[in-house]
N, C-alpha and C. Protein backbone atom coordinates (compact mmCIF):
# COMPACT_ATOMS: atom_id res chain seq x y z
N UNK A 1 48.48 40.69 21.38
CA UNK A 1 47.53 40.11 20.47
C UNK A 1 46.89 41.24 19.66
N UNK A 2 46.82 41.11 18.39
CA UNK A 2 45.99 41.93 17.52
C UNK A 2 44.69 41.61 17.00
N UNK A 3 44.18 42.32 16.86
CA UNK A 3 43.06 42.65 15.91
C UNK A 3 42.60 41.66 15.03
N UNK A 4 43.49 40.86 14.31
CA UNK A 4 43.89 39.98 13.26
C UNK A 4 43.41 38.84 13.81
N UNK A 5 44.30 38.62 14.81
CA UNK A 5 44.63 37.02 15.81
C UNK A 5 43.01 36.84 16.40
N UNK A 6 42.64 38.01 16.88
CA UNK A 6 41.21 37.75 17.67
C UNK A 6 39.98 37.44 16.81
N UNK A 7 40.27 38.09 15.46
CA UNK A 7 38.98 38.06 14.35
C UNK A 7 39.27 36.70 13.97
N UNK A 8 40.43 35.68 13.74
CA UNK A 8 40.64 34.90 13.62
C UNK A 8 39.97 33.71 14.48
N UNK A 9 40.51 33.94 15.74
CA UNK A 9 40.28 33.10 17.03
C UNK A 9 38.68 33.37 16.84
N UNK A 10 37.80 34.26 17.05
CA UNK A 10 36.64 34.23 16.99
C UNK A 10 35.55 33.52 15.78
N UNK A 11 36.48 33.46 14.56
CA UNK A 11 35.94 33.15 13.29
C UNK A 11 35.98 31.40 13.61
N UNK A 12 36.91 30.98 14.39
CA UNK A 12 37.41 29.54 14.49
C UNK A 12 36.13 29.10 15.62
N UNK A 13 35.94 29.87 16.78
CA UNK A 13 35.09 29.58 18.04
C UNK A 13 33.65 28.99 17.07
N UNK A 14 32.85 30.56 16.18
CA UNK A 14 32.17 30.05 15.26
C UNK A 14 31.86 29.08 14.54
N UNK A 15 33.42 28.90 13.94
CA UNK A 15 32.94 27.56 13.43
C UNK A 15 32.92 26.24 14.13
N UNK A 16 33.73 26.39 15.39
CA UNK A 16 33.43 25.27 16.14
C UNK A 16 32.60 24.83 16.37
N UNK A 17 31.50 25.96 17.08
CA UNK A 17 30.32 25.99 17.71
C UNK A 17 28.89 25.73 16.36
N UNK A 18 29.16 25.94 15.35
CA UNK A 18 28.69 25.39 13.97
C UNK A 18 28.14 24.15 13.79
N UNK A 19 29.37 22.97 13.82
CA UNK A 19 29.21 21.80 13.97
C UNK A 19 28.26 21.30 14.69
N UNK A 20 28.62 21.31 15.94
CA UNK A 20 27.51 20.60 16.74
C UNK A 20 26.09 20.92 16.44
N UNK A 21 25.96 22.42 16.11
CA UNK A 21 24.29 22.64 15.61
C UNK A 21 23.43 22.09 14.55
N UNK A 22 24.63 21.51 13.31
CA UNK A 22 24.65 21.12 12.00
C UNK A 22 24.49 19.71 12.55
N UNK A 23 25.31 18.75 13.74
CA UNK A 23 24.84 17.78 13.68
C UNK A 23 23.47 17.49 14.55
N UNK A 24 22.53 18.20 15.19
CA UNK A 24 21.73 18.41 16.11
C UNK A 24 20.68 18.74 14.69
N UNK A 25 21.04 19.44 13.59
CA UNK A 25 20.06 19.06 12.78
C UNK A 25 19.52 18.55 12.20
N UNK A 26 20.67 17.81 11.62
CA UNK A 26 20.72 16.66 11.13
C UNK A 26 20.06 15.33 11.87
N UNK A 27 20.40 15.19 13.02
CA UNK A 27 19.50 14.27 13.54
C UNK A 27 18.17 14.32 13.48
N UNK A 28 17.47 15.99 13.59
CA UNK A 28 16.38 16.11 13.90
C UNK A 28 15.64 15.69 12.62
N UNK A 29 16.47 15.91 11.33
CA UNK A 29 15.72 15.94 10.33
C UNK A 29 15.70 14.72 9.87
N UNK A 30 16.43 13.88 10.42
CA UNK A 30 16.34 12.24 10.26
C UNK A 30 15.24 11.64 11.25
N UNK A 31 14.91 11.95 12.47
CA UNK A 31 13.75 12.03 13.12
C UNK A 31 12.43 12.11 12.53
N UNK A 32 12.55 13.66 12.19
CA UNK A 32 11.44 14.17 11.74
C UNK A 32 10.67 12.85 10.64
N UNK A 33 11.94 12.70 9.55
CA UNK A 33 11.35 11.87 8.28
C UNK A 33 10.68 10.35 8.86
N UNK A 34 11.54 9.69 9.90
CA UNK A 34 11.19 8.84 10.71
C UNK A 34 9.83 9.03 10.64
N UNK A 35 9.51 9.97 11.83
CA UNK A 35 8.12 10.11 11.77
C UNK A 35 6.74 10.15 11.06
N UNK A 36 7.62 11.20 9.76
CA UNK A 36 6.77 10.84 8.61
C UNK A 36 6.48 9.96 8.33
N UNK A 37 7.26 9.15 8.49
CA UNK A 37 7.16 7.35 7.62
C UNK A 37 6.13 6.84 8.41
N UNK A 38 6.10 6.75 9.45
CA UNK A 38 5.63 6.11 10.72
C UNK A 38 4.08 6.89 10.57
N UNK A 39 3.88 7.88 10.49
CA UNK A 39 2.32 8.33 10.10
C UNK A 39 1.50 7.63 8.88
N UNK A 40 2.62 8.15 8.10
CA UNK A 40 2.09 7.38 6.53
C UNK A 40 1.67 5.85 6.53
N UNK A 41 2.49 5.16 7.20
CA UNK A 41 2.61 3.59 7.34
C UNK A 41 1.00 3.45 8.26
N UNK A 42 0.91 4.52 9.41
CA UNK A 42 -0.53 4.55 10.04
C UNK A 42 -1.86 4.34 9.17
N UNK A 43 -1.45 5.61 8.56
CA UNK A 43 -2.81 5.88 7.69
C UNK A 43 -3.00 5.05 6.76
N UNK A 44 -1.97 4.10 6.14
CA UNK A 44 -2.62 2.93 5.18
C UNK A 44 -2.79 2.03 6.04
N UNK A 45 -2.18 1.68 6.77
CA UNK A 45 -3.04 0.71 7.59
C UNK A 45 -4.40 0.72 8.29
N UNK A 46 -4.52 2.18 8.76
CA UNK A 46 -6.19 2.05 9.16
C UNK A 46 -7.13 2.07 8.28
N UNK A 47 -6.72 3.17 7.21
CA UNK A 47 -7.38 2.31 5.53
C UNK A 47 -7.48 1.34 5.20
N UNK A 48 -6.32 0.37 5.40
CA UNK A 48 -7.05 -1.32 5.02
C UNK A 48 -8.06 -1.61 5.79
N UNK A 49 -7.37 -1.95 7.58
CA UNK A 49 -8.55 -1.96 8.22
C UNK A 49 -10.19 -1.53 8.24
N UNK A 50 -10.41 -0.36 7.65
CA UNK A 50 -11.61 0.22 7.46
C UNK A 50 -12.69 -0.69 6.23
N UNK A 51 -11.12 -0.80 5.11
CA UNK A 51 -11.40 -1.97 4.26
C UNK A 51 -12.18 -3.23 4.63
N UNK A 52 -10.84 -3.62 5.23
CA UNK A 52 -11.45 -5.79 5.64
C UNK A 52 -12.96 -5.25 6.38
N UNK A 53 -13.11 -4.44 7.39
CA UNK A 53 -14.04 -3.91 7.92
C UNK A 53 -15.29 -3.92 7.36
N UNK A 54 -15.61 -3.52 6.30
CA UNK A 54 -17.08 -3.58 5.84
C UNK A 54 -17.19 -4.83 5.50
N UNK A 55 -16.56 -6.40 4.82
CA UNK A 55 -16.70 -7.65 4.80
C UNK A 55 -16.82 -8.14 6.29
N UNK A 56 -16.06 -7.60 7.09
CA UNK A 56 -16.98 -8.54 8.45
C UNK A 56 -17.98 -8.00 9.03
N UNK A 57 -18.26 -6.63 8.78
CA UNK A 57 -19.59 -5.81 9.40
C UNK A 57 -21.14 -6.31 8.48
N UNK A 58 -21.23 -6.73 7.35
CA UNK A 58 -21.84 -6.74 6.06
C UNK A 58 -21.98 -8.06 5.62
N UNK A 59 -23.18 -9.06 6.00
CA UNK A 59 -22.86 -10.46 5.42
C UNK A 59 -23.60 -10.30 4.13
N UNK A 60 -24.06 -9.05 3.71
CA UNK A 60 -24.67 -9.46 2.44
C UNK A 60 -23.45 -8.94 1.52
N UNK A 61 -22.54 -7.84 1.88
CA UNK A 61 -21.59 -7.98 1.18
C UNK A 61 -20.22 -8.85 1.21
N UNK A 62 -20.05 -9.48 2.30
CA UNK A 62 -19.39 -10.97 2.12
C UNK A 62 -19.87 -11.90 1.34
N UNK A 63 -21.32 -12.06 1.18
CA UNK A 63 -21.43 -13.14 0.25
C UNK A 63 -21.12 -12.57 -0.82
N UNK A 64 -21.59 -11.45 -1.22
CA UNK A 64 -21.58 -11.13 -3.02
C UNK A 64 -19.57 -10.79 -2.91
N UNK A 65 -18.86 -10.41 -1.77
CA UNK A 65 -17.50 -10.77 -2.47
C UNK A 65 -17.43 -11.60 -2.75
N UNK A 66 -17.29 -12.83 -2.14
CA UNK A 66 -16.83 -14.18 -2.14
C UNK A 66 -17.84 -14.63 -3.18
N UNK A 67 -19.21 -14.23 -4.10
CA UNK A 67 -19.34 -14.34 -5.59
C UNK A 67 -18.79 -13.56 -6.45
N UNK A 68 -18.12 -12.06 -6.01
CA UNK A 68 -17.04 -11.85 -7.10
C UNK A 68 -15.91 -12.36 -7.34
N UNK A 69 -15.34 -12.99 -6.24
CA UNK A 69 -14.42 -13.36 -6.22
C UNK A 69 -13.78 -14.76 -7.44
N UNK A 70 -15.45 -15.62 -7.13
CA UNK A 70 -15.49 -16.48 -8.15
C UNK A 70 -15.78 -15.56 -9.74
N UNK A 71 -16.63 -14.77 -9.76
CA UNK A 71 -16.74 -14.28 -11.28
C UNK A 71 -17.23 -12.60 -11.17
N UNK A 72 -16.36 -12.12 -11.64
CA UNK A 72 -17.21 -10.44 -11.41
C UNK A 72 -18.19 -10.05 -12.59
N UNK A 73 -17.97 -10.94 -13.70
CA UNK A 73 -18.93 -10.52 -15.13
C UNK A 73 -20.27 -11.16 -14.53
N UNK A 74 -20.38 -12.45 -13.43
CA UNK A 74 -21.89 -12.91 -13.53
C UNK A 74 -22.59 -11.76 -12.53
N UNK A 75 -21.88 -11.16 -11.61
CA UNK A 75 -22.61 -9.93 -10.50
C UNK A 75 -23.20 -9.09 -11.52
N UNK A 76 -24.81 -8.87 -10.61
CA UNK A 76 -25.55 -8.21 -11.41
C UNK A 76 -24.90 -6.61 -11.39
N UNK A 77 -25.07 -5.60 -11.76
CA UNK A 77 -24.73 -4.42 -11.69
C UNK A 77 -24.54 -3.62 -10.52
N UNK A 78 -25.76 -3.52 -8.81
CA UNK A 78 -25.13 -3.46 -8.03
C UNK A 78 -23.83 -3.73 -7.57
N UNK A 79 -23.75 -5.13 -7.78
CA UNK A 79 -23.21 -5.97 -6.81
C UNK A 79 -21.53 -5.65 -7.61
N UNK A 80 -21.49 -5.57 -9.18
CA UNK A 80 -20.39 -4.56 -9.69
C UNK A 80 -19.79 -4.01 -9.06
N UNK A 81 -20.66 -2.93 -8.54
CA UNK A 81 -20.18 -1.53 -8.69
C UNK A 81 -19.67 -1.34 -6.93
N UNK A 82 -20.41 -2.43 -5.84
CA UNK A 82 -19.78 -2.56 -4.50
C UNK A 82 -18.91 -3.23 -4.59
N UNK A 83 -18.83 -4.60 -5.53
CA UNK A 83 -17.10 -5.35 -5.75
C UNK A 83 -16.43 -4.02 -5.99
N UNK A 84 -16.71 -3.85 -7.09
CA UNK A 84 -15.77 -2.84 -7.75
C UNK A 84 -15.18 -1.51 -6.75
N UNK A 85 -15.90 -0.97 -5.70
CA UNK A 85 -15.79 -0.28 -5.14
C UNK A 85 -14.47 -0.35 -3.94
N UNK A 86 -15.00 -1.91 -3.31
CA UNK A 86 -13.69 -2.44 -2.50
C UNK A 86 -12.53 -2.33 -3.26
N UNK A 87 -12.58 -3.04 -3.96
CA UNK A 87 -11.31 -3.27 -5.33
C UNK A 87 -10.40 -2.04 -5.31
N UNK A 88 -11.53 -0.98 -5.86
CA UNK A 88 -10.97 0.56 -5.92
C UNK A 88 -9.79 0.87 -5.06
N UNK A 89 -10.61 0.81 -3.74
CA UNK A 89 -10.20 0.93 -2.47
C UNK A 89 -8.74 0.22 -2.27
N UNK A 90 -9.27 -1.07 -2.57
CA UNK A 90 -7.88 -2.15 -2.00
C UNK A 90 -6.38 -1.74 -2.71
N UNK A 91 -7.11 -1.72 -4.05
CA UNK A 91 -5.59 -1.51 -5.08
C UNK A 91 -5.04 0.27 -4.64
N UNK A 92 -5.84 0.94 -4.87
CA UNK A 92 -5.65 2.38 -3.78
C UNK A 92 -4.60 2.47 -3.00
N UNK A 93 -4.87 1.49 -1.87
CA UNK A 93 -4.37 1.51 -0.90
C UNK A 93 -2.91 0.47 -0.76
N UNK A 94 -2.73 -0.40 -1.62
CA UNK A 94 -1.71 -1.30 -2.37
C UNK A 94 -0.89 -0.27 -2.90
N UNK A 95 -1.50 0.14 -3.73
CA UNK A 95 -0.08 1.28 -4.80
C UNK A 95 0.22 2.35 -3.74
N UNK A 96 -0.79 3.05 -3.05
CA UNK A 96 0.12 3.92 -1.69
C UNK A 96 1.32 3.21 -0.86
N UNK A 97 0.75 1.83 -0.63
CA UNK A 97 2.36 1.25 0.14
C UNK A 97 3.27 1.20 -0.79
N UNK A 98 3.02 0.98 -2.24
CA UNK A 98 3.72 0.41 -3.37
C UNK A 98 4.58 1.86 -3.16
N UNK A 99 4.35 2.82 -3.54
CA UNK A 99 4.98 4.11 -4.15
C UNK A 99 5.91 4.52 -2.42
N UNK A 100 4.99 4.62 -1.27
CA UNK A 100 6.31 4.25 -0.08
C UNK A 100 7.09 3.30 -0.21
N UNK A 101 7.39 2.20 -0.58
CA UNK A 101 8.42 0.90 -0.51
C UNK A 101 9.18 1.40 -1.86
N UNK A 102 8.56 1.91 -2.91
CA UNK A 102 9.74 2.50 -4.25
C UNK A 102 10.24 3.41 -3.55
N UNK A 103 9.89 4.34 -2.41
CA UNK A 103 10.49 5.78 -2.20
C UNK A 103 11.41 5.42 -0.57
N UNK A 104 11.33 4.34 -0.03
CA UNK A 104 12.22 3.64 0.78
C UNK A 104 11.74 4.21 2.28
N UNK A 105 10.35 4.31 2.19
CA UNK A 105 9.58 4.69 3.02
C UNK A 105 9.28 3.33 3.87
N UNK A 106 8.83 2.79 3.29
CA UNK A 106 8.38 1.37 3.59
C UNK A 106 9.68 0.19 3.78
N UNK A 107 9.67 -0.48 5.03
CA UNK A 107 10.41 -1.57 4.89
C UNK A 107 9.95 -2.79 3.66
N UNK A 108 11.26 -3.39 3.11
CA UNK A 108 10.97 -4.54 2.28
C UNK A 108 10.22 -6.34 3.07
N UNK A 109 10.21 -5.72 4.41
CA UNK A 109 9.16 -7.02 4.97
C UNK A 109 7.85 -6.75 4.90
N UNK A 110 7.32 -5.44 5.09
CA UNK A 110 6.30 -4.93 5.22
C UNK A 110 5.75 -4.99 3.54
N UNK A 111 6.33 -4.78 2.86
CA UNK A 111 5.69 -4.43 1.69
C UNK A 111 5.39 -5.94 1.02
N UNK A 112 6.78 -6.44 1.13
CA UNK A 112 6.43 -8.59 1.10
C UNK A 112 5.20 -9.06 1.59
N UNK A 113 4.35 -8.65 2.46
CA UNK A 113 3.06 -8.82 3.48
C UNK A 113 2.33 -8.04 2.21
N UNK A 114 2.25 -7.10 1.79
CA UNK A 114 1.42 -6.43 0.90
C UNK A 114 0.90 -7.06 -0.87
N UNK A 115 2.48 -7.56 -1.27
CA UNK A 115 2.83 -8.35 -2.24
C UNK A 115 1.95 -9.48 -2.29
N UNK A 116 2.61 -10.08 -1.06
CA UNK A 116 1.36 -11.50 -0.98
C UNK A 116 -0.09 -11.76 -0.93
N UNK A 117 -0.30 -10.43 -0.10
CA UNK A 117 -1.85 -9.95 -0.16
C UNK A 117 -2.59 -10.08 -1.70
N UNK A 118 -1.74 -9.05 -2.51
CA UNK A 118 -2.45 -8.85 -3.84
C UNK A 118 -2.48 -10.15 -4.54
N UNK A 119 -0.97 -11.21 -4.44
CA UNK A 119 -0.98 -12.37 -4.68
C UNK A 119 -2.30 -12.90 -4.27
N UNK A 120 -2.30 -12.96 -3.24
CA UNK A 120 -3.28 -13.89 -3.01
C UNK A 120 -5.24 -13.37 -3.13
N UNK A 121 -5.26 -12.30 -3.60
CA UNK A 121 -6.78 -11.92 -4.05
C UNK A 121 -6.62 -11.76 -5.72
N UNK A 122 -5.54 -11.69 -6.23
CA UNK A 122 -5.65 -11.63 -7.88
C UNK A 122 -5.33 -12.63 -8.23
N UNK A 123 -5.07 -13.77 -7.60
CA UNK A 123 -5.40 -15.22 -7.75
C UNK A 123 -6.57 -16.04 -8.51
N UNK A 124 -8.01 -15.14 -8.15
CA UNK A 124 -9.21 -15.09 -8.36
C UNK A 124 -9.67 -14.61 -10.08
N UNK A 125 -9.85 -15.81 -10.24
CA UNK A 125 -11.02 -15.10 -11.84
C UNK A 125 -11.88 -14.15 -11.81
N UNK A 126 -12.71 -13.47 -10.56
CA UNK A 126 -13.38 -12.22 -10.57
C UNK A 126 -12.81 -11.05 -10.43
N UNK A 127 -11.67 -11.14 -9.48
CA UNK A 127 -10.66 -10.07 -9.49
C UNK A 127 -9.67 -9.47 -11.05
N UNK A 128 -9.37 -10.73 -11.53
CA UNK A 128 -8.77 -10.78 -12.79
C UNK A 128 -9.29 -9.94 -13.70
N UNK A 129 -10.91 -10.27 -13.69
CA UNK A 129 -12.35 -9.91 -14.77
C UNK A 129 -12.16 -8.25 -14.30
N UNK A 130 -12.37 -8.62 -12.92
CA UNK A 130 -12.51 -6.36 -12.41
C UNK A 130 -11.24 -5.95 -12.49
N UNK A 131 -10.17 -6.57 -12.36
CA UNK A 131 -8.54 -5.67 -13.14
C UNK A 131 -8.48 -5.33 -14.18
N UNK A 132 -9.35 -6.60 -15.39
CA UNK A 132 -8.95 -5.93 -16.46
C UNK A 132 -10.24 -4.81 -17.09
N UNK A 133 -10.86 -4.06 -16.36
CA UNK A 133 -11.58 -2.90 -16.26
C UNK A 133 -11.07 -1.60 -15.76
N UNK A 134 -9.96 -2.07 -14.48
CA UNK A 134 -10.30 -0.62 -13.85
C UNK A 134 -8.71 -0.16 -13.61
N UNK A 135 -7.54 -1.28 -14.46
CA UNK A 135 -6.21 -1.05 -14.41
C UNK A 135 -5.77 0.28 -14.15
N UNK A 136 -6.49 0.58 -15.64
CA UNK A 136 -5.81 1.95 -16.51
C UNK A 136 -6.29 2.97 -15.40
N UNK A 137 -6.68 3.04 -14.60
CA UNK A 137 -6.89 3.93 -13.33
C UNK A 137 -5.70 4.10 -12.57
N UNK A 138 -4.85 3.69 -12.83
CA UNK A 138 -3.23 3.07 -11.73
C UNK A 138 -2.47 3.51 -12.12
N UNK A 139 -1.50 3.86 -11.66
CA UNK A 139 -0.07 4.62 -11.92
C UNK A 139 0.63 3.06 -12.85
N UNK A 140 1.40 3.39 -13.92
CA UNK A 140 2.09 2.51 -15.04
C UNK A 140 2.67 1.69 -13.82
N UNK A 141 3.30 2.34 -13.23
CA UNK A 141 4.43 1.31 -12.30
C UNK A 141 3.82 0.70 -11.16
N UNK A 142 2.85 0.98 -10.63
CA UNK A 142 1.95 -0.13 -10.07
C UNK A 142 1.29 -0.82 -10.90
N UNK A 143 0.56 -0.57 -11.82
CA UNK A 143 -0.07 -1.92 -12.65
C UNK A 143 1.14 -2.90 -13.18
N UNK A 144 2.07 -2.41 -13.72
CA UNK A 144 3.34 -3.69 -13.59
C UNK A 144 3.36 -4.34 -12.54
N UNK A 145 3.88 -3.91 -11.12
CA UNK A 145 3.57 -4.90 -10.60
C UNK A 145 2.51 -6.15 -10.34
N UNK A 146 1.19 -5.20 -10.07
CA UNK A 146 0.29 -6.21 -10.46
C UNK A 146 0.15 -6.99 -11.77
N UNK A 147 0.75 -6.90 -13.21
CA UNK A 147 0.54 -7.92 -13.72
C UNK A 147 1.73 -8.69 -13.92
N UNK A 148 2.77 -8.32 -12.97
CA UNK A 148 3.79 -9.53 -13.29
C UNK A 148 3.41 -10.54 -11.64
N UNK A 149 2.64 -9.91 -10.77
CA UNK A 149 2.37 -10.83 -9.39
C UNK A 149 0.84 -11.67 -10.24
N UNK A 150 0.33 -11.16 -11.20
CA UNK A 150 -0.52 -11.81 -12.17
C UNK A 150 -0.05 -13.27 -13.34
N UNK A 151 0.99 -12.32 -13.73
CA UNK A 151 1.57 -13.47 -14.32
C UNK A 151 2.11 -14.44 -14.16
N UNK A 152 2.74 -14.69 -12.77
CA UNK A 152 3.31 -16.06 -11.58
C UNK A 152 1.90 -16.84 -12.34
N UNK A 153 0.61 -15.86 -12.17
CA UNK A 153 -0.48 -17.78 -12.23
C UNK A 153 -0.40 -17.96 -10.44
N UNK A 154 -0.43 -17.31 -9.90
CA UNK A 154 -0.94 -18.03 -8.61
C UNK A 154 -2.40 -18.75 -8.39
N UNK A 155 -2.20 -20.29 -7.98
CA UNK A 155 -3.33 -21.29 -7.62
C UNK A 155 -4.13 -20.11 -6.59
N UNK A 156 -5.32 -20.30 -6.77
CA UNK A 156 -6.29 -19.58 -5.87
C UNK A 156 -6.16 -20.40 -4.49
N UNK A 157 -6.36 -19.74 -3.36
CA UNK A 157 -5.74 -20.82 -2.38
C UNK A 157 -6.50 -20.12 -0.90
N UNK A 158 -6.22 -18.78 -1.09
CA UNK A 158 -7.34 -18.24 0.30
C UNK A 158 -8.29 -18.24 0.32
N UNK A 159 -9.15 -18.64 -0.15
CA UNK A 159 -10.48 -19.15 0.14
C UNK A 159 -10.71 -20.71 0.03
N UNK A 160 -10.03 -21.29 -0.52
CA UNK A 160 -10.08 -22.74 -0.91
C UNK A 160 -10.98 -23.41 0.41
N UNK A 161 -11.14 -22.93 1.58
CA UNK A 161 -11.94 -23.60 2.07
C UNK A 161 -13.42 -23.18 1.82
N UNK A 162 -13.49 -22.07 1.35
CA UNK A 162 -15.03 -21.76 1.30
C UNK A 162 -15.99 -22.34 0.17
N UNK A 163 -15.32 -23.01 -0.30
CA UNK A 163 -15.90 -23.62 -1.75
C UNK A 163 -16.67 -22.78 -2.48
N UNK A 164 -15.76 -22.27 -3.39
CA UNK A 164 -16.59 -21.17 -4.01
C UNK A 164 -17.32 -21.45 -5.16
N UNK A 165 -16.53 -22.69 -5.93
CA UNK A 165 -17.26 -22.96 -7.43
C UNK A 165 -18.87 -23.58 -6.78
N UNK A 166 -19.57 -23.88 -5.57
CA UNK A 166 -20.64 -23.88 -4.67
C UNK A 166 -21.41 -23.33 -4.99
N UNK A 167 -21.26 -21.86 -4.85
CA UNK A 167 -22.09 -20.18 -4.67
C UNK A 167 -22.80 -20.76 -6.28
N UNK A 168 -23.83 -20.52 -5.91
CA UNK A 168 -24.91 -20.30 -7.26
C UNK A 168 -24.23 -18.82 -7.78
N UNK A 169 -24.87 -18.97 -9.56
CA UNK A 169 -24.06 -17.55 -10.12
C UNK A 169 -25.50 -17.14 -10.24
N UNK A 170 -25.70 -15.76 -10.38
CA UNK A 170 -26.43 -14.90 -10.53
C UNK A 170 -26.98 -14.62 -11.79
């Protein structure tokens, strides 16, 4: 055996032994992103939560939602600027899932749950009134979505039991 044959044989062992490390990385780095996803998906969710959170902690700001909800132009200026504040928040936290579900971060069931959500609060003539204020704050490709889940015309329907045309306006 020469010199040749062994630099050979050794160059081959190398690359044998190559593979398996390449696929051991590969897994990891499919893991890893896993994980990422799985954090990210955390942190908007405890953000909503923190969200719905101040409407059940807060009955004086449950009522004045559920009067923005009916009209955000009759809320006096406080009561604006705390609608407006959730809102901030909500759509915030909407276009973060939005921009994971474009980047295939997000499953398409999960984000359907998100979809319907916005469906079903921009349903509302007060929401409508505070969208068309605080759009242009939004990435182009999230406000499309919201105004083509706008443009369906969805019947207002999640609150329909609370009788909202009720609420005295301000």
């Amino acid at each position: 055996m020469n010199w040749e044959m062994l630099s050979a044989i050794g160059q081959l062992a190398a690359a044998v032994g190559v593979i398996p490390s390449l696929i051991y990385l590969a897994i990891q780095i499919r893991e890893q992103n896993k994980e990422r996803r799985r954090a990210a998906i955390n942190l908007l969710t405890a953000q909503w939560s923190d969200l719905v959170q101040s409407a059940q902690d807060h009955a004086d700001f449950a009522a004045l939602f559920l009067e923005g909800m009916r009209s955000f132009d009759s809320l006096d200026r406080v009561a604006k600027l705390r609608f407006s504040a959730f809102f901030t928040r909500f759509t915030r936290n909407c276009e973060g899932m939005f921009l994971y579900y474009r980047d295939g971060a997000l499953d398409e069931a999960l984000w359907g749950e998100v979809e319907r959500t916005i469906s079903d609060y921009f349903a509302y003539p007060g929401v409508k009134e505070w969208w068309s204020t605080r759009k242009h704050w939004l990435t182009d490709e999230f406000r499309a979505v919201v105004e083509a889940i706008i443009a369906k015309n969805p019947e207002p329907k999640l609150y329909a039991a609370y009788n909202l045309d009720a609420l005295p306006t301000a």
